[in-house]
Protein backbone atom coordinates (compact mmCIF):
# COMPACT_ATOMS: atom_id res chain seq x y z
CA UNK A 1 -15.59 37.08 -3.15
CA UNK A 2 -12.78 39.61 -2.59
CA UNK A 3 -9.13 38.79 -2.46
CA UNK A 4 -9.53 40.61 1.06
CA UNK A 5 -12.23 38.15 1.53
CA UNK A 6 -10.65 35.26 0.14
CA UNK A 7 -7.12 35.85 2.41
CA UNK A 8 -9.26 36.09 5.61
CA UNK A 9 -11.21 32.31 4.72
CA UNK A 10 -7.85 30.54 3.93
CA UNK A 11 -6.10 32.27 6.94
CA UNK A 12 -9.23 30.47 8.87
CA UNK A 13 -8.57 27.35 7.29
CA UNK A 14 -4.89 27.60 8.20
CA UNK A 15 -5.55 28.76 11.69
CA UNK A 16 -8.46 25.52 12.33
CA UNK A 17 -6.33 23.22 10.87
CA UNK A 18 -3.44 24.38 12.97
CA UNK A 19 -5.54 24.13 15.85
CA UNK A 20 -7.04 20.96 15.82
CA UNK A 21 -3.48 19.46 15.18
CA UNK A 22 -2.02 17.97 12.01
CA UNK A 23 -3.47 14.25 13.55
CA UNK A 24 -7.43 15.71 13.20
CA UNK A 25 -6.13 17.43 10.18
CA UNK A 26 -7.68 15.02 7.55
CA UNK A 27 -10.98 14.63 9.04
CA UNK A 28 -11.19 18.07 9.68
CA UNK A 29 -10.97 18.86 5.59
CA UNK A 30 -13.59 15.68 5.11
CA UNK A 31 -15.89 17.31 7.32
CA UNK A 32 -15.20 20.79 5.76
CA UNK A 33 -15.81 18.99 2.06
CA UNK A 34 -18.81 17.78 2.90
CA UNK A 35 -20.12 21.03 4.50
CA UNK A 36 -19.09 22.39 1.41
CA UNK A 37 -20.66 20.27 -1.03
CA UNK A 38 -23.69 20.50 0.94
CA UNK A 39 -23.97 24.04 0.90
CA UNK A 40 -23.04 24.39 -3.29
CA UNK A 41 -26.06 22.28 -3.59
CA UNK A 42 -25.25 21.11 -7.07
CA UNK A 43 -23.43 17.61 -7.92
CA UNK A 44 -21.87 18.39 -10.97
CA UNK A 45 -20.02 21.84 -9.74
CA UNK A 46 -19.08 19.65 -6.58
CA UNK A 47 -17.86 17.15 -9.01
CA UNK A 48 -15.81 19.62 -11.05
CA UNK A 49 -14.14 20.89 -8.02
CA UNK A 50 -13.44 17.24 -6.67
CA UNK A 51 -11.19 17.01 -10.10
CA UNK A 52 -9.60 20.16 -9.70
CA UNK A 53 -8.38 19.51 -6.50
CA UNK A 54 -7.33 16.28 -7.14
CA UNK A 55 -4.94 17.53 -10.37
CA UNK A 56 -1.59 16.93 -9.43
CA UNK A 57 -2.04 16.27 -5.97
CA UNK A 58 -0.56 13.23 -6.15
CA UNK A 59 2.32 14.47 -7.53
C-alpha cells in the first residue's frame, strides 16, 4: 500500500467514524476488527496486530 493509499483509508476511517457519531464509535471499530481479522485470514498476524495496538494504549 501507498502512503497515497494509506492517507485515503484512514481519512475513511476518520470520516465513518465521524459519521456514525462518537456514541456508535466503539462498535463501529469492533465490527471493523473483526472484518479485518476475517479478511487477514491468519490468527497469529491478527494476534500480533491485537498487541501492537494495544502498546501503550492504555497509557
Amino acid at each position: 500500500m501507498t502512503d497515497a493509499e494509506l492517507d485515503t483509508v484512514y481519512t475513511r476511517l476518520c470520516k465513518t467514524m465521524t459519521q456514525v457519531g462518537e456514541a456508535n464509535a466503539p462498535m463501529f471499530l469492533a465490527r471493523f476488527a473483526l472484518l479485518a481479522i476475517e479478511k487477514i485470514g491468519d490468527a497469529d498476524v491478527s494476534l500480533k496486530l491485537i498487541d501492537a495496538a494495544g502498546e501503550g494504549a492504555s497509557e
